[in-house]
N, C-alpha and C. Protein backbone atom coordinates (compact mmCIF):
# COMPACT_ATOMS: atom_id res chain seq x y z
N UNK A 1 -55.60 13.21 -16.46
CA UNK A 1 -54.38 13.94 -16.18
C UNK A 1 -53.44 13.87 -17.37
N UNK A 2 -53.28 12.85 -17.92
CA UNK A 2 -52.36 12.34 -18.91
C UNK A 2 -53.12 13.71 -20.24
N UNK A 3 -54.13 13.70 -20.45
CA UNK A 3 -54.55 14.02 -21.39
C UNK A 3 -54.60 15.42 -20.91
N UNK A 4 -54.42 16.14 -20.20
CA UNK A 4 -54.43 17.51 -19.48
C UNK A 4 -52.72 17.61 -19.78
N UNK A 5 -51.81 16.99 -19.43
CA UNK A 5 -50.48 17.08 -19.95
C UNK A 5 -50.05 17.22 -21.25
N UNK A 6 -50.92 16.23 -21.88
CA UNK A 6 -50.31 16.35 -23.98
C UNK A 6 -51.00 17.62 -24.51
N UNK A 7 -52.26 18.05 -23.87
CA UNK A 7 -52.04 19.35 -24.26
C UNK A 7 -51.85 20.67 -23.95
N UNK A 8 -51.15 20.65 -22.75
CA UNK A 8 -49.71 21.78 -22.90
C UNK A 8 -48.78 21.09 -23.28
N UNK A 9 -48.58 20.31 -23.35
CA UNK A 9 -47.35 19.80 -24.57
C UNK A 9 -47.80 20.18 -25.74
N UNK A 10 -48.80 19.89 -26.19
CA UNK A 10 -49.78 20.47 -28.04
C UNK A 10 -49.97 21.61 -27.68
N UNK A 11 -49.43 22.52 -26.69
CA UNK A 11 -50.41 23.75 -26.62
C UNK A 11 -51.75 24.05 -27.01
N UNK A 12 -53.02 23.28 -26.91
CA UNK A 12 -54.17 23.21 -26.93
C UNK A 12 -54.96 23.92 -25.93
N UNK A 13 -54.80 24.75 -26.23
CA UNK A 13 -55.85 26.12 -25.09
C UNK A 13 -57.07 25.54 -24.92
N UNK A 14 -57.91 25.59 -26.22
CA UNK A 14 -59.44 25.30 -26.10
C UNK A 14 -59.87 23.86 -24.96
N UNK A 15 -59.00 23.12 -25.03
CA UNK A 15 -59.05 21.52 -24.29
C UNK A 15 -58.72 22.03 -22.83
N UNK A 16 -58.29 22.54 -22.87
CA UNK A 16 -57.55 22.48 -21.44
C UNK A 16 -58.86 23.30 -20.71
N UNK A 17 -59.23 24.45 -21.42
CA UNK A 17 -60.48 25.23 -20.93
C UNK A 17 -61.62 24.07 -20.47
N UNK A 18 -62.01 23.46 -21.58
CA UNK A 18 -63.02 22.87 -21.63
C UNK A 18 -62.59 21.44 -20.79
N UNK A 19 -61.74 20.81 -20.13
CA UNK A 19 -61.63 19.75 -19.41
C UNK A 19 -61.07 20.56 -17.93
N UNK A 20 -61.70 21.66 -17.33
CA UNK A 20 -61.47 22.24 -16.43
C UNK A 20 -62.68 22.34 -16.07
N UNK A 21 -62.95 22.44 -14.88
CA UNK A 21 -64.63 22.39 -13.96
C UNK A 21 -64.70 24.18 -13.96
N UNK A 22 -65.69 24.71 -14.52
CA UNK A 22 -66.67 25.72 -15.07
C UNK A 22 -66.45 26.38 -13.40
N UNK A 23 -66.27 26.27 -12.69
CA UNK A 23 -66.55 26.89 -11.17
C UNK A 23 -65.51 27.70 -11.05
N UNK A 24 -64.00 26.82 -11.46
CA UNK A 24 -62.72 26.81 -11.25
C UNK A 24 -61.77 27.58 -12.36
N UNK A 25 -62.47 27.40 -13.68
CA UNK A 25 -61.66 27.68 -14.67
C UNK A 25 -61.75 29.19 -15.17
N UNK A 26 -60.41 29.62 -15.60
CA UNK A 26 -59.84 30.70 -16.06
C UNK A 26 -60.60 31.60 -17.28
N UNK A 27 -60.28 32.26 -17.25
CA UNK A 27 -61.02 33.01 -18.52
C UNK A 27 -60.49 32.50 -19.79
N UNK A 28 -59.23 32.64 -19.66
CA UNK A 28 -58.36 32.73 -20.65
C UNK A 28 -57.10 31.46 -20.29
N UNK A 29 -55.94 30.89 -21.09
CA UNK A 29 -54.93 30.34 -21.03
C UNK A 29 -53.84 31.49 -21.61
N UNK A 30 -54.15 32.16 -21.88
CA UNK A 30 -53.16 33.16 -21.91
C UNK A 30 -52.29 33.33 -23.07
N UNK A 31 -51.38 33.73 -23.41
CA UNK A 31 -50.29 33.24 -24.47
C UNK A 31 -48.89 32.04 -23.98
N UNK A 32 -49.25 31.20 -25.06
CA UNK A 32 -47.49 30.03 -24.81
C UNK A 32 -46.59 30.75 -24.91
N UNK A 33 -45.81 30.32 -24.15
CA UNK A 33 -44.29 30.49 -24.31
C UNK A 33 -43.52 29.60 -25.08
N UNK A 34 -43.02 30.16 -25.78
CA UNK A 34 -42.16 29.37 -26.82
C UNK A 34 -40.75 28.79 -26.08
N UNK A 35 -40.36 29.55 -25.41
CA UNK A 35 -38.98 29.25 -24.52
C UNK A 35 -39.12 27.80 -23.10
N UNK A 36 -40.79 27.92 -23.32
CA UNK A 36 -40.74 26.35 -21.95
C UNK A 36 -41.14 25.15 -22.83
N UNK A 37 -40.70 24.14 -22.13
CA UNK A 37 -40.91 22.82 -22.99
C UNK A 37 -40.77 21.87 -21.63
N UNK A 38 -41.67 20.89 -22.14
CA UNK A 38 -41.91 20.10 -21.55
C UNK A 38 -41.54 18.86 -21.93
N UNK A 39 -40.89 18.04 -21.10
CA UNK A 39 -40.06 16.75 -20.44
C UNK A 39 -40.44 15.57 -20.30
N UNK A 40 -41.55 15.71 -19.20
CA UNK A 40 -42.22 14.64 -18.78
C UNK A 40 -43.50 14.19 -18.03
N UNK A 41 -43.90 13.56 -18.04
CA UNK A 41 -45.02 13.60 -16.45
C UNK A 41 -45.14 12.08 -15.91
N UNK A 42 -44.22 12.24 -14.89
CA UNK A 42 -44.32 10.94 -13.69
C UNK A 42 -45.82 11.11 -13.03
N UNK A 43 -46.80 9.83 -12.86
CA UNK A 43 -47.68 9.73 -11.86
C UNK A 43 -47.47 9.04 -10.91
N UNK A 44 -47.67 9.80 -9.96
CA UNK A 44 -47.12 9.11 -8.55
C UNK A 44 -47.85 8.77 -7.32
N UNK A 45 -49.69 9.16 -7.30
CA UNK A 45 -50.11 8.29 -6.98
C UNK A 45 -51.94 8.82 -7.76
N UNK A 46 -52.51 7.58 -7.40
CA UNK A 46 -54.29 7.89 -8.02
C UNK A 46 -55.01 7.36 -6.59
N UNK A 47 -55.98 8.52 -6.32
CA UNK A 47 -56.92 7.90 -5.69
C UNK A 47 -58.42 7.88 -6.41
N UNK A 48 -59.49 7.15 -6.25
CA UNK A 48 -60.29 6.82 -6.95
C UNK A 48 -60.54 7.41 -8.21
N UNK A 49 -61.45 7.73 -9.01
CA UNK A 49 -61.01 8.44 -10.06
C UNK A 49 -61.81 6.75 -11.37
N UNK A 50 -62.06 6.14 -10.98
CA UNK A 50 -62.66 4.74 -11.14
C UNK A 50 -64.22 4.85 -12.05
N UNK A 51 -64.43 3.81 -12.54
CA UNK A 51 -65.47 3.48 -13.63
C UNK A 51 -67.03 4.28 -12.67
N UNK A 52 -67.21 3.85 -11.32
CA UNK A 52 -68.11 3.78 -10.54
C UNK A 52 -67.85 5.34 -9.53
N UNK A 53 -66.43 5.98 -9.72
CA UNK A 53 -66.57 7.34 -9.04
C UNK A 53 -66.74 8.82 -9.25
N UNK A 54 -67.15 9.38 -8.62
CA UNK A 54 -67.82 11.11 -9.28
C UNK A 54 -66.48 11.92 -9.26
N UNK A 55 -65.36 11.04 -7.89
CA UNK A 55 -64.70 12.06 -7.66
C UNK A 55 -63.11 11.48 -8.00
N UNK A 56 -62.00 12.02 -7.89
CA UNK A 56 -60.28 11.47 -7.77
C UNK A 56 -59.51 12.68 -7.92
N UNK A 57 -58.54 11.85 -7.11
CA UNK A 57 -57.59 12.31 -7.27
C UNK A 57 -55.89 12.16 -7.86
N UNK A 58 -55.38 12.87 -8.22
CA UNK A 58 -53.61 12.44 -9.21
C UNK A 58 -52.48 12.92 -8.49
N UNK A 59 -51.66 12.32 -8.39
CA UNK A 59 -50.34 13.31 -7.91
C UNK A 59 -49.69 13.17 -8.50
N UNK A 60 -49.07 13.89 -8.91
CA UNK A 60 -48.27 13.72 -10.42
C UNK A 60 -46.58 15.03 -10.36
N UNK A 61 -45.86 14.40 -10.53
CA UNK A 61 -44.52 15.24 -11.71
C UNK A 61 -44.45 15.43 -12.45
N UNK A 62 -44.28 16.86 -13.07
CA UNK A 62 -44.53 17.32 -14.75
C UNK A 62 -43.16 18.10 -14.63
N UNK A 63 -42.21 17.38 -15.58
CA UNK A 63 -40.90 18.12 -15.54
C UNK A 63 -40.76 19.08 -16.74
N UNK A 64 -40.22 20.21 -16.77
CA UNK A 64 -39.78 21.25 -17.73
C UNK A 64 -38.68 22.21 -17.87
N UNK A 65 -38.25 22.52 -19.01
CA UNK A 65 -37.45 23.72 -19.00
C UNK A 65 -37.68 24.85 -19.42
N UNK A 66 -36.99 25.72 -19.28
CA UNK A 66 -37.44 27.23 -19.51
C UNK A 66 -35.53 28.06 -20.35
N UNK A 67 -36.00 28.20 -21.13
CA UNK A 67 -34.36 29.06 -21.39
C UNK A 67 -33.34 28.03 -20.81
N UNK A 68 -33.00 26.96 -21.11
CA UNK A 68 -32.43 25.66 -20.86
C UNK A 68 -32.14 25.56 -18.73
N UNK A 69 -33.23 26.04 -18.34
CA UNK A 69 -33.10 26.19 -16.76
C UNK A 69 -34.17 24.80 -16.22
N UNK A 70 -33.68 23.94 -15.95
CA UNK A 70 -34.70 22.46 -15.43
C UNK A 70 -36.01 22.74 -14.16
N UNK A 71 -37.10 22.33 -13.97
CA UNK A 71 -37.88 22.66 -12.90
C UNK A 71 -38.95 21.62 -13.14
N UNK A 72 -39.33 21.40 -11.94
CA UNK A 72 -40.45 20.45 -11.95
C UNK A 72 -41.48 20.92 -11.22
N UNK A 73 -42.97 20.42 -11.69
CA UNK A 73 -44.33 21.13 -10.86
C UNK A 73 -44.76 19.91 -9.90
N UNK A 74 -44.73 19.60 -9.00
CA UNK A 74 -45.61 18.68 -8.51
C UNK A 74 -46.79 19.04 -7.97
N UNK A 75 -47.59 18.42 -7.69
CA UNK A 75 -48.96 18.51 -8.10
C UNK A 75 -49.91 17.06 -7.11
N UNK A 76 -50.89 18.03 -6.37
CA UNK A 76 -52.01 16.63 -6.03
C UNK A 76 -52.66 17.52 -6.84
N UNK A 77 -53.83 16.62 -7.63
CA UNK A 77 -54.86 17.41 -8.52
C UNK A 77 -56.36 16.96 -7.89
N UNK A 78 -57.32 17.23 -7.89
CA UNK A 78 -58.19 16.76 -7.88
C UNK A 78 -59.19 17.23 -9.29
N UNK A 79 -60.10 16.06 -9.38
CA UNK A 79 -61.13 15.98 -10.75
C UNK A 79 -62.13 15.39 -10.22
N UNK A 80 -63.44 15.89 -11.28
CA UNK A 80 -64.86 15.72 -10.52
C UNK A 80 -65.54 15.02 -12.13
N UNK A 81 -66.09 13.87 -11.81
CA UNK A 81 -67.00 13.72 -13.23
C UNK A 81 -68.24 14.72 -13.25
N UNK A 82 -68.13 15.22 -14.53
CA UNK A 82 -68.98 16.34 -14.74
C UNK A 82 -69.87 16.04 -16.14
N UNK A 83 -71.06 15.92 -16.23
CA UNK A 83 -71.68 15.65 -17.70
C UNK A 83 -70.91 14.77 -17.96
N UNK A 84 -70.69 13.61 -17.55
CA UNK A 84 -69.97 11.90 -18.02
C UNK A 84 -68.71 12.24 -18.64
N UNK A 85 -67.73 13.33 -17.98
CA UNK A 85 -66.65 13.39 -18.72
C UNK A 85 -66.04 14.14 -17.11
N UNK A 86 -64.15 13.61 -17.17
CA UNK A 86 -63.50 14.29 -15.82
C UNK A 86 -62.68 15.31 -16.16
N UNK A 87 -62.84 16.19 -15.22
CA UNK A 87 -62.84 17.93 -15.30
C UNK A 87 -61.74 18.46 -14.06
N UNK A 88 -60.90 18.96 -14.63
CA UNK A 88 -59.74 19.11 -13.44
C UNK A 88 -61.10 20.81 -12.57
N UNK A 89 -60.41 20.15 -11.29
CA UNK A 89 -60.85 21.60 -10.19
C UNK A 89 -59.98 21.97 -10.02
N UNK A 90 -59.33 21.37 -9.23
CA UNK A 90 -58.15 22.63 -8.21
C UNK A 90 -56.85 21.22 -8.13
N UNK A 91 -55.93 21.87 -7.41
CA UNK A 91 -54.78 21.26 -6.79
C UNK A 91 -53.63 22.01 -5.82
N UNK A 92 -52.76 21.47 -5.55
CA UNK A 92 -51.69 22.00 -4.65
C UNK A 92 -50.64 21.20 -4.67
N UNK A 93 -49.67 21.76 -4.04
CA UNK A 93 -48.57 21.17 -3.89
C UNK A 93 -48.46 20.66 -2.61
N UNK A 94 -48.11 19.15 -2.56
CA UNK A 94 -48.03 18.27 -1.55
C UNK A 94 -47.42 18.75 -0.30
N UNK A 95 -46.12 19.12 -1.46
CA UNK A 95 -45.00 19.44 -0.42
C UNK A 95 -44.89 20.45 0.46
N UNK A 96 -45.75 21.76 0.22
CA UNK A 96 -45.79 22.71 0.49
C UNK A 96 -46.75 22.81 1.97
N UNK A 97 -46.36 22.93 3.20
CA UNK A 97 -47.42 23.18 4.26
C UNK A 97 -48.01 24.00 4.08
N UNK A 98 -48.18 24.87 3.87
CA UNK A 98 -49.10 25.91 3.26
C UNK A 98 -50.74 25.77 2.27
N UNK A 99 -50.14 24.11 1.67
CA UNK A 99 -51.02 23.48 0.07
C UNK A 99 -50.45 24.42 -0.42
């Protein structure tokens, strides 16, 4: 997760593609925006995700601004070890009944 954060902070397209699960992932990352910047990322909780597991999960706060306007993403993520390396799938928002 941490390393899925520094690069949209580095704006690193190619990483972000390639540490995304092939089922799930986008064609493209699109073009950066120069006007958002990023703050921070609180983790707020882990479930397995461990030396011995295939699977985990992150919940995490990633704070940002946009045109000096504050917003935060929260986030449960889930990741799958894939070829001995972990690969974001999907996520949602906790808070949201909906996911």
């Amino acid at each position: 997760m941490r390393a899925r954060y520094s690069a949209f902070v580095q704006e690193k397209p190619d990483f972000l593609l390639a540490s995304w699960h092939p089922d799930h992932r986008p064609e493209s990352m699109g073009e950066s925006d120069p006007s958002h910047t990023w703050l921070g990322l609180e983790i707020l909780d882990v479930v397995g995700g461990g030396a011995f597991d295939n699977v985990g999960e992150v919940e995490f706060t990633a704070r940002f601004s946009v045109r000096g306007e504050f917003f935060e993403l929260h986030e449960r993520s889930s990741f799958e070890r894939l070829g001995g390396s972990w690969v974001y799938v999907d996520g949602y928002d906790p808070g949201n009944p909906n996911g």
